[in-house]
Protein backbone atom coordinates (compact mmCIF):
# COMPACT_ATOMS: atom_id res chain seq x y z
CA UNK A 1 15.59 15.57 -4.54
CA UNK A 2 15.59 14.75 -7.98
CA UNK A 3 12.93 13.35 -9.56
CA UNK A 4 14.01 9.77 -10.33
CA UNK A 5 15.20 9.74 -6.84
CA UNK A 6 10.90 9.94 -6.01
CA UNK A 7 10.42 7.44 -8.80
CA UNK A 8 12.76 5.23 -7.22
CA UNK A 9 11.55 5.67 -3.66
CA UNK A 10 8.00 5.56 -4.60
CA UNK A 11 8.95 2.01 -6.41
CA UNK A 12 10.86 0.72 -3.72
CA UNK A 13 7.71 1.57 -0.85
CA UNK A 14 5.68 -0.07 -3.83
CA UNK A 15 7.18 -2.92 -4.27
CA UNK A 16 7.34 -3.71 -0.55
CA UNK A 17 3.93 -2.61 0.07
CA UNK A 18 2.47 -4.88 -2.83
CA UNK A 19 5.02 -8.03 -0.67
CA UNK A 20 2.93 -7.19 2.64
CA UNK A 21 -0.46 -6.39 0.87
CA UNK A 22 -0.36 -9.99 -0.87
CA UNK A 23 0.59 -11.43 2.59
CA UNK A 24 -2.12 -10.37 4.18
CA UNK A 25 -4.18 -11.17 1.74
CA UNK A 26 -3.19 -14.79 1.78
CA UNK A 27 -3.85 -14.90 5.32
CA UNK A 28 -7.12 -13.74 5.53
CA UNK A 29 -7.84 -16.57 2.93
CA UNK A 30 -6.49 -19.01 4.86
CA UNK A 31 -8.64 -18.35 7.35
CA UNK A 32 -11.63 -17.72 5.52
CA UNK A 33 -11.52 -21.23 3.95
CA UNK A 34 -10.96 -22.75 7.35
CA UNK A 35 -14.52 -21.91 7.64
CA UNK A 36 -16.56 -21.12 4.14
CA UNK A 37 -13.93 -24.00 2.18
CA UNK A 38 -11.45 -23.17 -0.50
CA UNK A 39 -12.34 -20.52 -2.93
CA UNK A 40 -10.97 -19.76 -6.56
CA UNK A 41 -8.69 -16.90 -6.96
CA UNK A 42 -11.88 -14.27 -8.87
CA UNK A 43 -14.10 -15.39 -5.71
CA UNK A 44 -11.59 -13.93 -3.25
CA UNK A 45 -11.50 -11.03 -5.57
CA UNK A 46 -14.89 -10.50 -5.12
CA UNK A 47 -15.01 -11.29 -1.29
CA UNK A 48 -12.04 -8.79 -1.29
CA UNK A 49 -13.85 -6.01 -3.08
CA UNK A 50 -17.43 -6.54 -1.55
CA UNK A 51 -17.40 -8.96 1.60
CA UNK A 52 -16.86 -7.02 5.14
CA UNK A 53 -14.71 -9.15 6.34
CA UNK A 54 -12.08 -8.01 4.11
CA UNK A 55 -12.93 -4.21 4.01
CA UNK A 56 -10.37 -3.52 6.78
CA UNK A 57 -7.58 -4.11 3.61
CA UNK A 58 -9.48 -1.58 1.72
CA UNK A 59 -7.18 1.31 2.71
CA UNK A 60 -3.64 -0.02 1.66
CA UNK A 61 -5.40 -0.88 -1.07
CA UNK A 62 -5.97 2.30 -1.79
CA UNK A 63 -3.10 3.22 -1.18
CA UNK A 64 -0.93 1.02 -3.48
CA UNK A 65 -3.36 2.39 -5.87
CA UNK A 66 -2.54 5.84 -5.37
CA UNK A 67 1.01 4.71 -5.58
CA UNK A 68 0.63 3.25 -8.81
CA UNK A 69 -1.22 6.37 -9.73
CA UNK A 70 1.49 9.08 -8.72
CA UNK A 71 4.48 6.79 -10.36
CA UNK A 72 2.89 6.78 -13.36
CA UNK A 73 1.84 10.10 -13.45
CA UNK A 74 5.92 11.03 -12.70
CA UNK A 75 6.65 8.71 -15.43
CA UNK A 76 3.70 11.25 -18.03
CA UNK A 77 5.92 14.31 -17.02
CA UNK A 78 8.95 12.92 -18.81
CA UNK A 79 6.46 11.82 -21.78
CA UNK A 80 3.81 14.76 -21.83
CA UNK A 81 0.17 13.29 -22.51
CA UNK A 82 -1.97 16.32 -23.33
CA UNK A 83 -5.20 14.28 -22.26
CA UNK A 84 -3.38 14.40 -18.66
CA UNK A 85 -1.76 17.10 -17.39
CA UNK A 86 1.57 15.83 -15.83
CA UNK A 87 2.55 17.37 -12.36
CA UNK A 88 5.05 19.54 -12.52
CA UNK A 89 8.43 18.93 -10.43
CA UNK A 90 6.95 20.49 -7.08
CA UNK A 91 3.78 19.02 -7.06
CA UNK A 92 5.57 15.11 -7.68
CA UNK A 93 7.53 15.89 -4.65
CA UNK A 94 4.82 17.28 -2.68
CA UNK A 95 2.64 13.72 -3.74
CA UNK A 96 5.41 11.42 -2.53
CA UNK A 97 6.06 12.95 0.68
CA UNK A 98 2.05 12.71 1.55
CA UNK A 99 1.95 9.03 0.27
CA UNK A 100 5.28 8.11 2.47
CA UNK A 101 3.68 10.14 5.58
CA UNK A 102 0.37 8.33 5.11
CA UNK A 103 2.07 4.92 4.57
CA UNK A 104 4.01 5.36 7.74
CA UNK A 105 0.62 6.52 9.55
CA UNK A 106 -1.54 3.70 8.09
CA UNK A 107 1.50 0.77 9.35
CA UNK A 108 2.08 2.90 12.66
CA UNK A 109 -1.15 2.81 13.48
CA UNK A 110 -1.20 6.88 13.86
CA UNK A 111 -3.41 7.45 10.67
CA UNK A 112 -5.15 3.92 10.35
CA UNK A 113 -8.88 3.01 10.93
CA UNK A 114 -9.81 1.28 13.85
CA UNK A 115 -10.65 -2.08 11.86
CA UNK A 116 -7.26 -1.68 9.62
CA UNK A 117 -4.84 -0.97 13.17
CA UNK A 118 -6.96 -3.92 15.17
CA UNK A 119 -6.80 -6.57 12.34
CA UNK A 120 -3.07 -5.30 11.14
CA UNK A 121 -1.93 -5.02 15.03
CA UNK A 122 -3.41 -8.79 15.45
CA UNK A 123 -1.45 -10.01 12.72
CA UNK A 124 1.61 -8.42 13.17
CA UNK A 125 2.17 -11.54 15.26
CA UNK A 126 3.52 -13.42 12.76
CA UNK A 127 6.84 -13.35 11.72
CA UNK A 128 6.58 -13.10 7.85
CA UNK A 129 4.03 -10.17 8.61
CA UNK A 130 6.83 -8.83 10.57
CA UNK A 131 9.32 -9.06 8.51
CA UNK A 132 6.86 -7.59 5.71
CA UNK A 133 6.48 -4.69 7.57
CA UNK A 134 10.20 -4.10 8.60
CA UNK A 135 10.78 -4.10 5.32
CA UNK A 136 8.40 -1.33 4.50
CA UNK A 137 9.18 0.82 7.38
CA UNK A 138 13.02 0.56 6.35
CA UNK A 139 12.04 1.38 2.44
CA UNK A 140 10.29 4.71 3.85
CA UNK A 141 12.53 7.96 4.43
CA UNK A 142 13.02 8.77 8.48
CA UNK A 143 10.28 10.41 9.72
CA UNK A 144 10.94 14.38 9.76
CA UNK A 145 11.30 15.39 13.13
């Protein structure tokens, strides 16, 4: 697989990912302010990045982030940055077929914490979360076999 093709299917997962991430989000706002009142987009930052209510998003968080990471690093290997080695071919390849695997495990279920699969698995109930989801499953390669 060339490596635009990666690029391109790293983007796509992306770009889906960010569409579910920033539904969830919303949701767990909504019902945050059902109880604590509304809060201001940098306060939900904050309750996002320190509040344990929110810590069961932390992991596709993290994984959008090493999304992000791996594009761009793809993108340094066709514009060589000698303060970061770019991966090499291989290794880019290698990357996005870990971060598709571990996608698929974290929304499956398979590879997710406990408090990411029971809070995901509740809210998989609604339809716009299911759709969301769909839509990343169908952006991911089939699952080797």
């Amino acid at each position: 697989m060339a490596l635009m093709t990666y690029h391109e299917n790293l983007t796509q997962v992306r770009r889906t990912l960010l569409d579910l991430h920033k539904a969830l989000i919303e949701r767990e706002r909504v019902e945050y302010e059902k109880t604590h009142g509304s809060v201001s987009p940098a306060e939900m930052l904050q309750l996002l990045i320190r509040d344990d209510r929110f810590s069961w998003l932390h992991p596709i968080s993290a994984l959008i982030v090493r999304v992000d990471e791996l594009i761009s690093n793809a993108s340094d290997r066709r514009r060589p940055n000698p303060a970061r080695p770019a991966l090499t071919s291989d290794q880019v390849s290698a990357e996005t077929a870990a971060l598709l695997r571990e996608t698929r495990d974290l929304l499956t279920g398979e590879g997710a914490p406990d408090a990411f699969r029971e809070r995901y698995g509740a809210l998989k109930r609604d339809s716009d979360i299911v759709l969301m989801h769909q839509a990343v499953m169908a952006s991911l390669p089939p699952a080797p076999s």
